[in-house]
Structures are given as structure tokens and as C-alpha cells.
PDB file of N, CA and C in Angstrom:
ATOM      1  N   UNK A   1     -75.739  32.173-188.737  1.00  0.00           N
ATOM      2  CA  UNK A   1     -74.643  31.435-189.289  1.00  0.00           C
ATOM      3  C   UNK A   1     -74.262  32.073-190.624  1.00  0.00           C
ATOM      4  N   UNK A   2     -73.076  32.361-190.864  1.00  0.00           N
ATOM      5  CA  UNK A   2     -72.591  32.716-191.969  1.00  0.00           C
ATOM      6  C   UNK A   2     -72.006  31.424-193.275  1.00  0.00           C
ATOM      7  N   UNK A   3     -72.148  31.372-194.194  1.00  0.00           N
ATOM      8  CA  UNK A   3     -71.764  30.432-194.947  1.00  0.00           C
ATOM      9  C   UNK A   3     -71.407  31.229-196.334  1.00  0.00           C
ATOM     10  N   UNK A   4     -70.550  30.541-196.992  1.00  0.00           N
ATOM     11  CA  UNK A   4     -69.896  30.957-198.199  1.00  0.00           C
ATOM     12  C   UNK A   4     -69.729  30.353-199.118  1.00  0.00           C
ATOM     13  N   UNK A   5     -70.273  31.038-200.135  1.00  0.00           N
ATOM     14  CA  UNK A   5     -70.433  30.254-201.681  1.00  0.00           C
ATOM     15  C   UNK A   5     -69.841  30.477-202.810  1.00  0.00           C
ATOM     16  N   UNK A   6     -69.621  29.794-203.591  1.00  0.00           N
ATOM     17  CA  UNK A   6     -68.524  30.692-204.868  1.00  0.00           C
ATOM     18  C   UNK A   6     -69.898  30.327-206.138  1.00  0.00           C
ATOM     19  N   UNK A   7     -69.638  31.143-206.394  1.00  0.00           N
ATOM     20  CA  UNK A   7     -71.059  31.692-207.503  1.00  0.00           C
ATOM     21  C   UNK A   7     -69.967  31.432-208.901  1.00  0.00           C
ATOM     22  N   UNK A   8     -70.988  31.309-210.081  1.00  0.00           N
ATOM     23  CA  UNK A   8     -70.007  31.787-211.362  1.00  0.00           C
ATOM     24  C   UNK A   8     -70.067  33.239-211.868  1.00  0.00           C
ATOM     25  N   UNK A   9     -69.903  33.742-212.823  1.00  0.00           N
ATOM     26  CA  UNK A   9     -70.121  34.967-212.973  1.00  0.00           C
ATOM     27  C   UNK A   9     -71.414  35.528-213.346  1.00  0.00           C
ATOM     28  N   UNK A  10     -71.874  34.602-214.427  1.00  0.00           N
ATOM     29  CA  UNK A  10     -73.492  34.794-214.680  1.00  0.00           C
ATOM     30  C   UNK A  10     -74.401  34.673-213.558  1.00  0.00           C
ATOM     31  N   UNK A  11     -73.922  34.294-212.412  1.00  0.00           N
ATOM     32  CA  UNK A  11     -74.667  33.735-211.336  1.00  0.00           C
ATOM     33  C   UNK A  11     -74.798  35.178-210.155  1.00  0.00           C
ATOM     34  N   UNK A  12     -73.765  35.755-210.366  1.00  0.00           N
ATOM     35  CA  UNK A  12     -73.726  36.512-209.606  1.00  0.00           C
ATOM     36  C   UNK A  12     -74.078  37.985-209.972  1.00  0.00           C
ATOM     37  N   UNK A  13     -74.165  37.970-211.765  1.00  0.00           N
ATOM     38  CA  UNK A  13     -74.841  39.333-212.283  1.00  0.00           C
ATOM     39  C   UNK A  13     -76.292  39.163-212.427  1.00  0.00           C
ATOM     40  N   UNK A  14     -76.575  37.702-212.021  1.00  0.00           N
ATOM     41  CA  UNK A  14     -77.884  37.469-212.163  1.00  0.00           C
ATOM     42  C   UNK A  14     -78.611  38.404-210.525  1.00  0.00           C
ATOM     43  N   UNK A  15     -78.025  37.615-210.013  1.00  0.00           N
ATOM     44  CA  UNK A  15     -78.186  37.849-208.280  1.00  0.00           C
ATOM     45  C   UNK A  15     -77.815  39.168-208.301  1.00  0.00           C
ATOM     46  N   UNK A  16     -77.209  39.980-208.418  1.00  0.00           N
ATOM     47  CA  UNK A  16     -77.187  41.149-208.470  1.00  0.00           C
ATOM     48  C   UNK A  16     -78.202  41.979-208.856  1.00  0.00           C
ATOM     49  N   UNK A  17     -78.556  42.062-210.658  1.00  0.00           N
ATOM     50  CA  UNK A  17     -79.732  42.231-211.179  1.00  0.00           C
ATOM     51  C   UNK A  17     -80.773  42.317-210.468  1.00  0.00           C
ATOM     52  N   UNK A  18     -81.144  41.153-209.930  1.00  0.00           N
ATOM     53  CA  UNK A  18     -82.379  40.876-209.686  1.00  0.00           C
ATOM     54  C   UNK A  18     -82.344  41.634-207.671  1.00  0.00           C
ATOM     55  N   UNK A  19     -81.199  41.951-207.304  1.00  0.00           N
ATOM     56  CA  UNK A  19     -81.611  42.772-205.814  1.00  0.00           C
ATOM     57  C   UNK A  19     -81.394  44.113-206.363  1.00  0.00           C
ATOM     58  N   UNK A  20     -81.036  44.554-207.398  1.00  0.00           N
ATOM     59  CA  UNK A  20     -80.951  45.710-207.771  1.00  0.00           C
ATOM     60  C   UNK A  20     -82.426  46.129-207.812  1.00  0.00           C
ATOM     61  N   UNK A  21     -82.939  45.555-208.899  1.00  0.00           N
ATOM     62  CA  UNK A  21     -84.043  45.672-209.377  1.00  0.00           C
ATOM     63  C   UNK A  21     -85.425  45.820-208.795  1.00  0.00           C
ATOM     64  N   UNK A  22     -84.993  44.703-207.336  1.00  0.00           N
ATOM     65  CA  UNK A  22     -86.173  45.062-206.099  1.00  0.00           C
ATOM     66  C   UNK A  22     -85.900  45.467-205.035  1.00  0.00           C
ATOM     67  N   UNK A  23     -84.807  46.222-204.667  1.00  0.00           N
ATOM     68  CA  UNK A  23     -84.374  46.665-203.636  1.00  0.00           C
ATOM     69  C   UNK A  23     -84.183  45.518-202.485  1.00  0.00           C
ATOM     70  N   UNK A  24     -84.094  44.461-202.856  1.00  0.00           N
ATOM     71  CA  UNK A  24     -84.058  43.393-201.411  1.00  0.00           C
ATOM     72  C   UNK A  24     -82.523  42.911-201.405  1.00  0.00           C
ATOM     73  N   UNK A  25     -81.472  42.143-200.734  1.00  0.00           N
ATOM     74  CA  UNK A  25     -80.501  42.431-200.489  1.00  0.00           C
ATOM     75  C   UNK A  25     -80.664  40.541-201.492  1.00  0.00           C
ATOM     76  N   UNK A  26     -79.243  40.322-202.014  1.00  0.00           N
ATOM     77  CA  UNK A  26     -78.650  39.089-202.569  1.00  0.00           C
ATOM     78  C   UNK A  26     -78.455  38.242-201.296  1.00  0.00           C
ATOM     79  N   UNK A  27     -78.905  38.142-199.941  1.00  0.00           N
ATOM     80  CA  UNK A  27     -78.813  37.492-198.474  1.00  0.00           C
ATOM     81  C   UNK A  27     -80.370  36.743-198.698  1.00  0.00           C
ATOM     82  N   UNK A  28     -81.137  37.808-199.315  1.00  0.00           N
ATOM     83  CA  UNK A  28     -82.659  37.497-199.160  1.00  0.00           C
ATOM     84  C   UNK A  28     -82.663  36.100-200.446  1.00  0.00           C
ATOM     85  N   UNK A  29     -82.929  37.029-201.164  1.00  0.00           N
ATOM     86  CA  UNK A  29     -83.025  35.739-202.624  1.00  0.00           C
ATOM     87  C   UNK A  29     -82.184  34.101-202.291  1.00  0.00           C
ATOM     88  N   UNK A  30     -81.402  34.479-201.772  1.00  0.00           N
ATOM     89  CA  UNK A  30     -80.365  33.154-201.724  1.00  0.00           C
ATOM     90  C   UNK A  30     -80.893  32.353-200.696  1.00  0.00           C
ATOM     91  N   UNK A  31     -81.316  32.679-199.459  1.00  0.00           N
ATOM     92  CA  UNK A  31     -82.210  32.188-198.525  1.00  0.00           C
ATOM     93  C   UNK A  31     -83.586  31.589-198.867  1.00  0.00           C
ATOM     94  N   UNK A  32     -84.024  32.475-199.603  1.00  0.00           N
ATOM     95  CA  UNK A  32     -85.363  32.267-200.185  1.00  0.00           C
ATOM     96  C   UNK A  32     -85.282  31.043-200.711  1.00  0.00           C
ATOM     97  N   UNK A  33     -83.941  31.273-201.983  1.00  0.00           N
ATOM     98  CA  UNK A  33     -84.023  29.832-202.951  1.00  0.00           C
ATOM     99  C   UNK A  33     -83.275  28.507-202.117  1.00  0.00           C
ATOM    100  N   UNK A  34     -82.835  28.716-201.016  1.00  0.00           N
ATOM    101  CA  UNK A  34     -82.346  27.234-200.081  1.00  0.00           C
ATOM    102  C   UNK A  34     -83.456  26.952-199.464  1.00  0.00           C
ATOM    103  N   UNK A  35     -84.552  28.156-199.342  1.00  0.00           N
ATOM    104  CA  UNK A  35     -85.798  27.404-198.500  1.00  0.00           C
ATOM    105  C   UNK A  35     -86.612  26.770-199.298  1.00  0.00           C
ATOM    106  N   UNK A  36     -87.268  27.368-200.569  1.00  0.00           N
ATOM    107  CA  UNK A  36     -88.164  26.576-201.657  1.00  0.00           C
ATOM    108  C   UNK A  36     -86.957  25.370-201.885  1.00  0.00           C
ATOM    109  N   UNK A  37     -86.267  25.055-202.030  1.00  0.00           N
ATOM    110  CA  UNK A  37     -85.712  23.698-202.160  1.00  0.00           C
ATOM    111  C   UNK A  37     -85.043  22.672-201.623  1.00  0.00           C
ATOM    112  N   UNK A  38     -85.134  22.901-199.924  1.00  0.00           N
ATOM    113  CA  UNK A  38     -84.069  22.472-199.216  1.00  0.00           C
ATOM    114  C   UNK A  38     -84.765  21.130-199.023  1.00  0.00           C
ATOM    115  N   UNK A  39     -86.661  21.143-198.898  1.00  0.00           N
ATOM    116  CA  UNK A  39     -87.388  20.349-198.721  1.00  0.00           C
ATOM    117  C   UNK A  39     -87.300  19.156-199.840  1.00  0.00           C
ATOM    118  N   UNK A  40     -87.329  20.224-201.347  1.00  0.00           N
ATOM    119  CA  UNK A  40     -87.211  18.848-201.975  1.00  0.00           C
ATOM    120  C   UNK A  40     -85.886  18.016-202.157  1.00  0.00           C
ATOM    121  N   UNK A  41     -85.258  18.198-201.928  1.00  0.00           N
ATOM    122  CA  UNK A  41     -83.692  17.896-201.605  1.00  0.00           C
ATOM    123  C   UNK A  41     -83.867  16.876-200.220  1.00  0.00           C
ATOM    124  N   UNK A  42     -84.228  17.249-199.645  1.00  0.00           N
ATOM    125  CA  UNK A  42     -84.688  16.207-198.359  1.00  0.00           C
ATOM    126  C   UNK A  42     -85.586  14.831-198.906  1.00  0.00           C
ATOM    127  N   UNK A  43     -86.408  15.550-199.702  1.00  0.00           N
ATOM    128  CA  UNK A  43     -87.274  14.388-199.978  1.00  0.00           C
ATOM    129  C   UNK A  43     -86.822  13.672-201.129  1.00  0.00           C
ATOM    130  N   UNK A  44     -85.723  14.561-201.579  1.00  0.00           N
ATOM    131  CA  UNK A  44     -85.172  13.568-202.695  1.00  0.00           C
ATOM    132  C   UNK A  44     -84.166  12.327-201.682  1.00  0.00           C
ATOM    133  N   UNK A  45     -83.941  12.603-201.018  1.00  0.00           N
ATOM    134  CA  UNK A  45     -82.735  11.910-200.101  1.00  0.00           C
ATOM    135  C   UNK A  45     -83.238  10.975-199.580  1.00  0.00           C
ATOM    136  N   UNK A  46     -84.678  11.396-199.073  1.00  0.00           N
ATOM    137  CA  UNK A  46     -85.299  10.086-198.376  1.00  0.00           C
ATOM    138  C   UNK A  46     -85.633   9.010-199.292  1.00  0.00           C
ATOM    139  N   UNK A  47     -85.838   9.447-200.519  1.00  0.00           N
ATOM    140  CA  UNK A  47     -86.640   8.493-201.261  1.00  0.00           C
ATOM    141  C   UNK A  47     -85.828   7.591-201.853  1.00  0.00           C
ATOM    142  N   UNK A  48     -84.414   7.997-201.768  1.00  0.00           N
ATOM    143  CA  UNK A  48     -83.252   7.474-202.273  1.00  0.00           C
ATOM    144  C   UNK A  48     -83.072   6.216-201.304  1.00  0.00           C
ATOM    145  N   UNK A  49     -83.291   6.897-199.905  1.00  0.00           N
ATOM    146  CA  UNK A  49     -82.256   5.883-198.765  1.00  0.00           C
ATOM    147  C   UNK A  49     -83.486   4.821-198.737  1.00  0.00           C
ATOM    148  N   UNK A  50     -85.378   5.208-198.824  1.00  0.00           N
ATOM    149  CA  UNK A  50     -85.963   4.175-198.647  1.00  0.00           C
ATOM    150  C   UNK A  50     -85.813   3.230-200.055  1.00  0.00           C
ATOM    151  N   UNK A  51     -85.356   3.509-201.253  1.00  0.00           N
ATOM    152  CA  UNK A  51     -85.341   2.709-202.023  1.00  0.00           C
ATOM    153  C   UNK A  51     -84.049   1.990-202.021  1.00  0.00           C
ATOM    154  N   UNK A  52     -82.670   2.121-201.254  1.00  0.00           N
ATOM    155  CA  UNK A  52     -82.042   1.409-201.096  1.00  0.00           C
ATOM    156  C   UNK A  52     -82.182   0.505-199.915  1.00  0.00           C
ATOM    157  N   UNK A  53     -83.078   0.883-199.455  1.00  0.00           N
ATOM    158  CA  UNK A  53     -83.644  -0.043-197.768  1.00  0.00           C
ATOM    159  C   UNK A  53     -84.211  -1.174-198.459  1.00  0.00           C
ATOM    160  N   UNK A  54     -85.178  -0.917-199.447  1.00  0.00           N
ATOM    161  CA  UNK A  54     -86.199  -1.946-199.961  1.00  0.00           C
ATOM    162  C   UNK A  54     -84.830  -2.724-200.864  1.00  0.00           C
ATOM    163  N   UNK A  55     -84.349  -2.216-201.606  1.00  0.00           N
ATOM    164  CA  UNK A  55     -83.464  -3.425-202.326  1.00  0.00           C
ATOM    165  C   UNK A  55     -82.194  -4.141-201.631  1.00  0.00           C
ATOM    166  N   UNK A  56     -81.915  -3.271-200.221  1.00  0.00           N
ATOM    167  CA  UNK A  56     -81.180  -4.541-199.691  1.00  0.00           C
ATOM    168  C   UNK A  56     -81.868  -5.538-198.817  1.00  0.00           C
ATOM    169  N   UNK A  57     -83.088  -4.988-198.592  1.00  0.00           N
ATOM    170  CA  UNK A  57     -83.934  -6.226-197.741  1.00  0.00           C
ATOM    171  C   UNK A  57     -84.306  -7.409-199.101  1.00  0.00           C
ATOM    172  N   UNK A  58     -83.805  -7.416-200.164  1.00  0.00           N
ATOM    173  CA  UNK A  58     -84.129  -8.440-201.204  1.00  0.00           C
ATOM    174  C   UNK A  58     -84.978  -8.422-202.109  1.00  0.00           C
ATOM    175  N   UNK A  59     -85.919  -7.232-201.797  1.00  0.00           N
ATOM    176  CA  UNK A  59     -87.098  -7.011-202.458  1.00  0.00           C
ATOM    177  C   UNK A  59     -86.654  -6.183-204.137  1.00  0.00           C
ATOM    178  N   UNK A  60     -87.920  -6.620-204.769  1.00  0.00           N
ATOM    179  CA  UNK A  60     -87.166  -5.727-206.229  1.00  0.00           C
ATOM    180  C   UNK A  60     -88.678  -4.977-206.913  1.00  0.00           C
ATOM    181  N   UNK A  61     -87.929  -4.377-207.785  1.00  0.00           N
ATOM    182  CA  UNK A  61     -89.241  -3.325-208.117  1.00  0.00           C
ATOM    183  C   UNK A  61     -89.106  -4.257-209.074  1.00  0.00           C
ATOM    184  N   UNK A  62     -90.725  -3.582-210.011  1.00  0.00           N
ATOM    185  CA  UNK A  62     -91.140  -4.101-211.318  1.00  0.00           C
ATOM    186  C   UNK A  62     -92.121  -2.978-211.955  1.00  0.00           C
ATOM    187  N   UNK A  63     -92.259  -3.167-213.154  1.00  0.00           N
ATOM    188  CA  UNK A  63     -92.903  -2.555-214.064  1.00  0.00           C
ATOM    189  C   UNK A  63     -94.859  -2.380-213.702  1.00  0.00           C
ATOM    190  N   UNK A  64     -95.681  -1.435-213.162  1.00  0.00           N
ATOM    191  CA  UNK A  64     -96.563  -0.933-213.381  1.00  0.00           C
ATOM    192  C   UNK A  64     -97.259  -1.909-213.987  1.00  0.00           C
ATOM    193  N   UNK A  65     -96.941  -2.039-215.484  1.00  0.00           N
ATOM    194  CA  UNK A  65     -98.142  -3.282-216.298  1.00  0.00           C
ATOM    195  C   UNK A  65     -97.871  -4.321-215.533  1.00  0.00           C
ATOM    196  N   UNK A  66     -96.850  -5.134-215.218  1.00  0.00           N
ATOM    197  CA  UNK A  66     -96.497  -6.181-214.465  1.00  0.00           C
ATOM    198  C   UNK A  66     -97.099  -6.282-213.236  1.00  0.00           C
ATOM    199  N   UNK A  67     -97.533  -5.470-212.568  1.00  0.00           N
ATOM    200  CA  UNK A  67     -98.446  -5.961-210.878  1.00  0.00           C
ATOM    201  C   UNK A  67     -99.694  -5.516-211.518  1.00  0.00           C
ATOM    202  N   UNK A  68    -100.180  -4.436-212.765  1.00  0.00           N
ATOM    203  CA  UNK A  68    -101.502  -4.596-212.913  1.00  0.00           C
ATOM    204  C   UNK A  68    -102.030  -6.098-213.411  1.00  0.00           C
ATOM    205  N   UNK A  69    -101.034  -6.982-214.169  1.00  0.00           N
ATOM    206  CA  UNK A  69    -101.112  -7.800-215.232  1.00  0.00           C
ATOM    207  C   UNK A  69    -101.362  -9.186-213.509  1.00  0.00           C
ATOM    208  N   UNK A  70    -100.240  -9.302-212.862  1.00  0.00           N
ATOM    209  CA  UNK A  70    -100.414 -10.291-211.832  1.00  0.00           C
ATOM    210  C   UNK A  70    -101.972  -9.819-211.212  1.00  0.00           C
ATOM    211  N   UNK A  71    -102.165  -8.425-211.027  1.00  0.00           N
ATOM    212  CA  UNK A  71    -103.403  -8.242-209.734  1.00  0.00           C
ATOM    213  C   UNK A  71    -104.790  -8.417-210.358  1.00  0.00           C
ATOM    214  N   UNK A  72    -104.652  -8.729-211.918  1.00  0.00           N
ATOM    215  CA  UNK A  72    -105.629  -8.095-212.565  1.00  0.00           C
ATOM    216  C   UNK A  72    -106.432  -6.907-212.825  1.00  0.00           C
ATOM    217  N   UNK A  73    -105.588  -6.065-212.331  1.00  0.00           N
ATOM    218  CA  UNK A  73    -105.983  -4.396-212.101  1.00  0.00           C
ATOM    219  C   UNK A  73    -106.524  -4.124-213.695  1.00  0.00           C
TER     220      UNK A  73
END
């Protein structure tokens, strides 16, 4: 799949630089950096949709000292 990105300029002398520098192509690096982060991006998403799951089922968060203070933790 081909996809297309608009870079800024620093972005792209960066990316340049840096395939210059190791002979690996600006296809590689860019792949590389969607794979180290695509996961946390996922897991940022999930954690989003389960915390809007929990507050429309009625439920509400609270403060750490507050359930140690109720549990006696």
C-alpha cells in the first residue's frame, strides 16, 4: 500500500539526514517509526473508549487516597 504524507521542512531534512547517513531508504525509518508507535496509539485509544464505557455506565473515578482511605489500605 502506498500512502502519502506531507512532512514540514525540518522533518524532511531530518529524514533525509538520517537515510543519508545510514544508507537505509526514508520508506524504512518511517515504517519503523509507525511500527514502534502504532501500538501505543492503539492502546492509547482503548484506554480512552474503556474509560468512556465506565463513565457512561454511571460509574466515576476517584482519587487513589480516597479508596485507600475507604479500604483502609
Amino acid at each position: 500500500m502506498t500512502i502519502s504524507i506531507r512532512l514540514t521542512d525540518e522533518e524532511e531534512e531530518r529524514l533525509d539526514q538520517l537515510a543519508r547517513r545510514t544508507g537505509r531508504s526514508k520508506s524504512f525509518y518511517v515504517r519503523t517509526a509507525l511500527h514502534e508507535h502504532l501500538a501505543e496509539m492503539e492502546d492509547a485509544f482503548a484506554a480512552d473508549e474503556s474509560l468512556d464505557a465506565f463513565e457512561a455506565a454511571g460509574r466515576r473515578t476517584r482519587p487513589l487516597a480516597a479508596l485507600k482511605a475507604e479500604t483502609n489500605l
